[in-house]
C-alpha atoms as a PDB file:
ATOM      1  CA  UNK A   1     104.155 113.637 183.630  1.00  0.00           C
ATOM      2  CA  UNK A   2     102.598 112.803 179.986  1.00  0.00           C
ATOM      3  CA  UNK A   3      99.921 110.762 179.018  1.00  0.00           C
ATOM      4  CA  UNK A   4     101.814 107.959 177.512  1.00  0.00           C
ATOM      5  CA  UNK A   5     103.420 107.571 181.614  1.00  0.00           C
ATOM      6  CA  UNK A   6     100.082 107.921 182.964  1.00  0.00           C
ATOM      7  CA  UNK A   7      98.958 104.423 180.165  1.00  0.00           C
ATOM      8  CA  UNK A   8     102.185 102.706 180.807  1.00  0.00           C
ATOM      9  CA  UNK A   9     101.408 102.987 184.850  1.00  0.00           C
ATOM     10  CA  UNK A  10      98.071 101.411 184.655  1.00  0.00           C
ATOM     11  CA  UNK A  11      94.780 104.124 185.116  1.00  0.00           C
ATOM     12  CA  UNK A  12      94.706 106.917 187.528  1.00  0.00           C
ATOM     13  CA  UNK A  13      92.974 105.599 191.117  1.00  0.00           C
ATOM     14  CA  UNK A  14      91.488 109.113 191.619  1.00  0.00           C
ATOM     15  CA  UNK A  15      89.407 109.060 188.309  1.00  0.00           C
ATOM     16  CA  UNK A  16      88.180 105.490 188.874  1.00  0.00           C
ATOM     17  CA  UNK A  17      84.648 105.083 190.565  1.00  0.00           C
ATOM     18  CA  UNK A  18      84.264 103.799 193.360  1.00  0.00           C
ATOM     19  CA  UNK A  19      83.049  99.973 192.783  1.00  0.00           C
ATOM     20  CA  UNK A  20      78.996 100.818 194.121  1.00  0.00           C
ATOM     21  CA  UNK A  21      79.124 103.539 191.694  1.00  0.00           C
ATOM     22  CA  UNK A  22      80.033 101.508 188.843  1.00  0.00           C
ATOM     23  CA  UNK A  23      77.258  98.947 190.041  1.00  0.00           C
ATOM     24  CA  UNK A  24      74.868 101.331 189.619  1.00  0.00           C
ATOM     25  CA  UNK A  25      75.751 103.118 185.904  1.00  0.00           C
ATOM     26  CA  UNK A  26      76.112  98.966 184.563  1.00  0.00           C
ATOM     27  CA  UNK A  27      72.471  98.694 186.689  1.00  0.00           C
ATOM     28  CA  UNK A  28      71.563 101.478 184.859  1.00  0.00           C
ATOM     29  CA  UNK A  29      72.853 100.909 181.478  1.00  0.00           C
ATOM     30  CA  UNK A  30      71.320  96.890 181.492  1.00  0.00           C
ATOM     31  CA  UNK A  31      67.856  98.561 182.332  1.00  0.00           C
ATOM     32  CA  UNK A  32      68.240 100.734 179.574  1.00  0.00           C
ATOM     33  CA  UNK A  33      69.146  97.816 177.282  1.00  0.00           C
ATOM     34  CA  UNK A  34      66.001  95.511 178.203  1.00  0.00           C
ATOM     35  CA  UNK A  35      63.444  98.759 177.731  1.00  0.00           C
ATOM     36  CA  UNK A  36      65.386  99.427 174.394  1.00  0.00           C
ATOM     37  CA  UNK A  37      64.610  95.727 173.345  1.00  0.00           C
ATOM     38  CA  UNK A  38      61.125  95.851 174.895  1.00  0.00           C
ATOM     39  CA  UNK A  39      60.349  99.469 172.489  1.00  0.00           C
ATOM     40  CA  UNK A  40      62.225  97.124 169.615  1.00  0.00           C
ATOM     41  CA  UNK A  41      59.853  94.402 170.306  1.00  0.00           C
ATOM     42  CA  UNK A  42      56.909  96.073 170.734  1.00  0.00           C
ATOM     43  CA  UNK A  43      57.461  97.921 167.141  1.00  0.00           C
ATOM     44  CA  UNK A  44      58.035  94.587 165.528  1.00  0.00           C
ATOM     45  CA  UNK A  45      54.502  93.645 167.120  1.00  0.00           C
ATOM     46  CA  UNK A  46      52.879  96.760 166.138  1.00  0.00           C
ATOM     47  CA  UNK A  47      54.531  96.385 162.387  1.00  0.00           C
ATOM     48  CA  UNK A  48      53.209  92.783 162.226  1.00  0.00           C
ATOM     49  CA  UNK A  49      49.928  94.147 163.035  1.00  0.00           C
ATOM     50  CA  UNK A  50      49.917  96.154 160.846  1.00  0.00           C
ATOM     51  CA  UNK A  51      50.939  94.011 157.946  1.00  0.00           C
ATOM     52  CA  UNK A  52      48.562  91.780 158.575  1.00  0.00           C
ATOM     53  CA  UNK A  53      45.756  94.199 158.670  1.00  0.00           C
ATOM     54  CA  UNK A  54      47.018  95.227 155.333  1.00  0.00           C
ATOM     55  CA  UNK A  55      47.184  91.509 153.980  1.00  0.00           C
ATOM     56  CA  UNK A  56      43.679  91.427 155.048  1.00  0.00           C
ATOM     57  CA  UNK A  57      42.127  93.882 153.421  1.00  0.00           C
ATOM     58  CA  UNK A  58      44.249  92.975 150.415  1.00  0.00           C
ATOM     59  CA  UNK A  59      42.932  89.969 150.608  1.00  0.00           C
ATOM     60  CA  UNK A  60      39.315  90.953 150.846  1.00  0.00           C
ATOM     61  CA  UNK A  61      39.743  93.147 147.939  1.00  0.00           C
ATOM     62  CA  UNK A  62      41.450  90.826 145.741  1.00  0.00           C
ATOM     63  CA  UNK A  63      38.185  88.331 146.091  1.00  0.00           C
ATOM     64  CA  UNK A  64      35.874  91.111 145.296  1.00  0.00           C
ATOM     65  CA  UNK A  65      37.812  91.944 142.233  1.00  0.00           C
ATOM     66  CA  UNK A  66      37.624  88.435 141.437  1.00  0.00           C
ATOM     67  CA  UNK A  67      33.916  87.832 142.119  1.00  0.00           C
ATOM     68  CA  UNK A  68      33.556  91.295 140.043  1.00  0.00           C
ATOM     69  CA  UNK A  69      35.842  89.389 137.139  1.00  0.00           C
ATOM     70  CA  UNK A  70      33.529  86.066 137.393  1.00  0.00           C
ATOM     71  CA  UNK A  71      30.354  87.905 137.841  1.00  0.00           C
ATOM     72  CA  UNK A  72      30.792  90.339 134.453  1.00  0.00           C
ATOM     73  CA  UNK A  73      32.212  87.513 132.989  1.00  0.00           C
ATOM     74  CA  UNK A  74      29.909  85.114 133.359  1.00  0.00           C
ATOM     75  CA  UNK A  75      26.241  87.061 133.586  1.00  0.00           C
ATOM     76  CA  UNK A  76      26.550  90.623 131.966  1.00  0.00           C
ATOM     77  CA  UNK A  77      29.250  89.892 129.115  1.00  0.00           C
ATOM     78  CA  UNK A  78      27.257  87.024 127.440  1.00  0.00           C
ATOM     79  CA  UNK A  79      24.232  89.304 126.687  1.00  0.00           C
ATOM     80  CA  UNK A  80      26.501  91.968 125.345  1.00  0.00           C
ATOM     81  CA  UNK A  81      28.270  90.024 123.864  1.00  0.00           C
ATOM     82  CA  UNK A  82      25.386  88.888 121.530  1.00  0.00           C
ATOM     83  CA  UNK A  83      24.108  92.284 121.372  1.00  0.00           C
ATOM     84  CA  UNK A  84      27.503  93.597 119.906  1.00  0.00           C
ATOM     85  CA  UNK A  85      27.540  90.635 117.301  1.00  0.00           C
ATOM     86  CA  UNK A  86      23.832  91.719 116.220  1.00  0.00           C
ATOM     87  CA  UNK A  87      25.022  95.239 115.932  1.00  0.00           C
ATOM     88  CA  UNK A  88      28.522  94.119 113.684  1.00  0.00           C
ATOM     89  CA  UNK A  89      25.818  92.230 112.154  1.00  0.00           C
ATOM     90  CA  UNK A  90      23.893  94.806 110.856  1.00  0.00           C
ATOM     91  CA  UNK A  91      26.579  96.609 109.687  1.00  0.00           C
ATOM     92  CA  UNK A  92      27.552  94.226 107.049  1.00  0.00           C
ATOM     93  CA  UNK A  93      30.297  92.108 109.480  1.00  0.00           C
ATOM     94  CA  UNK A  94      30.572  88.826 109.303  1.00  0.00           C
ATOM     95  CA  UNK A  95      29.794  86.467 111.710  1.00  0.00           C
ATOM     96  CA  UNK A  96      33.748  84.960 111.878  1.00  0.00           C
ATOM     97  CA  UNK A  97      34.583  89.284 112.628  1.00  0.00           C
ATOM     98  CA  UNK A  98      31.522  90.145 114.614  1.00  0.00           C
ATOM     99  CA  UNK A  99      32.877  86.820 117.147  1.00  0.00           C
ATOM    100  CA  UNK A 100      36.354  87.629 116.978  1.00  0.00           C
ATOM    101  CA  UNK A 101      35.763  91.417 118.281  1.00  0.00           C
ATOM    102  CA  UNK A 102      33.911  90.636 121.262  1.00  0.00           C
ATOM    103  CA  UNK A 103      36.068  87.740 121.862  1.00  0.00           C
ATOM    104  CA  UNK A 104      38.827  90.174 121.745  1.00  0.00           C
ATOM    105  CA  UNK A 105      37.037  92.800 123.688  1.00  0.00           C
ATOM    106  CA  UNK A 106      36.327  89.697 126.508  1.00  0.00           C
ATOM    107  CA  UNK A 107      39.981  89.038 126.678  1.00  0.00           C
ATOM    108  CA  UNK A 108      40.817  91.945 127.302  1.00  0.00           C
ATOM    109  CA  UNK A 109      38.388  92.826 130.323  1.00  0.00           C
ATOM    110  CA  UNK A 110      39.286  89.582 131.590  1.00  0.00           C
ATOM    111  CA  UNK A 111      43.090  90.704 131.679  1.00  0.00           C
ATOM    112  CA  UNK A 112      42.428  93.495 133.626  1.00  0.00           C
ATOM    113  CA  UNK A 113      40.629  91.983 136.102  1.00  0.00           C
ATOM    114  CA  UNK A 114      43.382  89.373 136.604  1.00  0.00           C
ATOM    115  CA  UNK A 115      46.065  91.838 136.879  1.00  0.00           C
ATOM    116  CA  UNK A 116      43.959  93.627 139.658  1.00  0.00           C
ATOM    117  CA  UNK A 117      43.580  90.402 141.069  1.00  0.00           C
ATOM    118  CA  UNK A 118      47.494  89.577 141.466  1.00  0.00           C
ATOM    119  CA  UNK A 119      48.217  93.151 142.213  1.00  0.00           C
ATOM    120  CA  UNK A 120      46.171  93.388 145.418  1.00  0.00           C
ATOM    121  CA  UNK A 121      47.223  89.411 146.201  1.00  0.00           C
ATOM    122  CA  UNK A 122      50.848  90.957 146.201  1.00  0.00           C
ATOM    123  CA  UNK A 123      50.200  92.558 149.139  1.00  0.00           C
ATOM    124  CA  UNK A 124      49.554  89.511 151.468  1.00  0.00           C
ATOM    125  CA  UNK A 125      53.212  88.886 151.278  1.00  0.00           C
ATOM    126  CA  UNK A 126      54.015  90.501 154.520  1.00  0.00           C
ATOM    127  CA  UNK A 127      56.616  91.901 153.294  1.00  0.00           C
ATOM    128  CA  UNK A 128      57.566  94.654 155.980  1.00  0.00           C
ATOM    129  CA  UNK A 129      57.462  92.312 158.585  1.00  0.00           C
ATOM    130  CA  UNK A 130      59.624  89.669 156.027  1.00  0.00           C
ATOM    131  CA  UNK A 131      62.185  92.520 155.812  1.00  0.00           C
ATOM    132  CA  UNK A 132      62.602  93.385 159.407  1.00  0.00           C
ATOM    133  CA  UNK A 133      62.695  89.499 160.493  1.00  0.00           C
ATOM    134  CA  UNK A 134      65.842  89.109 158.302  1.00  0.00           C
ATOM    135  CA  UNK A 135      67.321  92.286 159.185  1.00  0.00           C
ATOM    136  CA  UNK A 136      67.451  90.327 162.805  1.00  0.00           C
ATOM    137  CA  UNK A 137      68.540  87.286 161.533  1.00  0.00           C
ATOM    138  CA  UNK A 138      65.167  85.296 162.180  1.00  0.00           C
ATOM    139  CA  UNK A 139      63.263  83.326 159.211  1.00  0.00           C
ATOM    140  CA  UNK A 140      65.188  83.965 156.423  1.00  0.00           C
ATOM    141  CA  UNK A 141      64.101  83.174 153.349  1.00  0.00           C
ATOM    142  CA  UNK A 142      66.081  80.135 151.154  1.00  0.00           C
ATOM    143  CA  UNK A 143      68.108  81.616 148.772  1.00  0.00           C
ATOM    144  CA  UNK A 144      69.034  85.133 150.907  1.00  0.00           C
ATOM    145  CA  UNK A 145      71.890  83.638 151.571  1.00  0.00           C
ATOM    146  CA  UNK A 146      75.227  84.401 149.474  1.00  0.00           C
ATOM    147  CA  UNK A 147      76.416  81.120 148.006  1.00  0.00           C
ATOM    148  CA  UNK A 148      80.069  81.014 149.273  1.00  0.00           C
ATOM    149  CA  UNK A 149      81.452  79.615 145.762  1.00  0.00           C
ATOM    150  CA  UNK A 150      79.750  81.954 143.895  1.00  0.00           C
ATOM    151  CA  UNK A 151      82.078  83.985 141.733  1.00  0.00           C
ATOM    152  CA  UNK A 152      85.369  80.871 142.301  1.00  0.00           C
ATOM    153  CA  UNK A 153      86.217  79.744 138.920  1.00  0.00           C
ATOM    154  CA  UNK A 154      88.071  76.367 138.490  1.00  0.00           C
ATOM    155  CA  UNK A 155      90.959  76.233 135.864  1.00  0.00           C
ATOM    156  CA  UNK A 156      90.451  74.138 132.932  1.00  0.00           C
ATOM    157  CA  UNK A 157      91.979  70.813 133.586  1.00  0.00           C
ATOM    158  CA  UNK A 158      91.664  70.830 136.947  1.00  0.00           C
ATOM    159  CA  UNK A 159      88.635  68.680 138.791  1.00  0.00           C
END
C-alpha cells in the first residue's frame, strides 16, 4: 500500500493518540504558551525599566549641563570676558575687534553646551521600549503607517 492510499483513506487509527493523550500534549503545549508570554512580558517590563532609568539619568544630566551652560555663562564668562578685551586692548586691538572675539569665543561655548544639552535630552525618548511596543502592534506612532496611495499616480486628465 503507498502513501498517497494511506491520505486518500483518511489517517491511520493505530498512529492516532488516544483522545486523553492528546488532552494532555494541547494541556501541555497552552501552558507552555502562557509562560512564553509571561517571560515575553516580563522582558518588556524589565526593558521599560530600564529605559526609563536611562531617561532619568539622561535627564538629570542634561539639567546639569544646562545649569553648567547658564552658570559659565552668566557668572565666570562676563569677567573674562572683560579681561580678554583689556588684554586685545593692550595689544593695539580695537575695541569693535577686542568685542567681536570674545563675543565669538561666547558663541561658541554656548553651542557646545546646547548640543550637549539636546544630545543627552535625546535619550528620554524611550526609544527601546517605542520600538518593541510597535513591533507588537501597541502605540504606534502617527505616521508609521504606510499611506496606502502612496506611490498611485493618476493620469493626466483624469479627476
Amino acid at each position: 500500500m503507498s502513501e498517497s492510499d494511506n491520505t486518500a483513506n483518511g489517517p491511520d487509527p493505530a498512529a492516532t493518540p488516544p483522545l486523553d493523550e492528546s488532552i494532555r500534549q494541547v494541556s501541555q503545549a497552552s501552558r507552555a504558551t502562557v509562560d512564553a508570554a509571561k517571560h515575553s512580558f516580563r522582558s518588556l517590563r524589565r526593558l521599560a525599566s530600564a529605559d526609563f532609568a536611562l531617561a532619568r539619568s539622561a535627564f538629570g544630566r542634561a539639567l546639569a549641563w544646562s545649569g553648567v551652560a547658564i552658570v559659565f555663562g552668566a557668572s565666570a564668562w562676563l569677567l573674562m570676558a572683560a579681561t580678554l578685551i583689556a588684554l586685545l586692548q593692550s595689544w593695539g586691538m580695537s575695541w569693535l575687534h577686542a568685542l567681536l572675539i570674545t563675543s565669538l569665543l561666547s558663541l561658541a561655548i554656548t553651542g557646545v553646551a546646547a548640543w550637549r544639552v539636546s544630545y543627552f535630552f535625546h535619550h528620554t525618548g524611550m526609544h527601546s521600549t517605542r520600538r518593541q511596543l510597535s513591533k507588537l502592534g501597541l502605540f504606534d506612532e502617527p505616521g508609521d503607517e504606510e499611506d496606502p496611495d502612496a506611490g498611485v499616480k493618476i493620469p493626466e486628465g483624469k479627476p
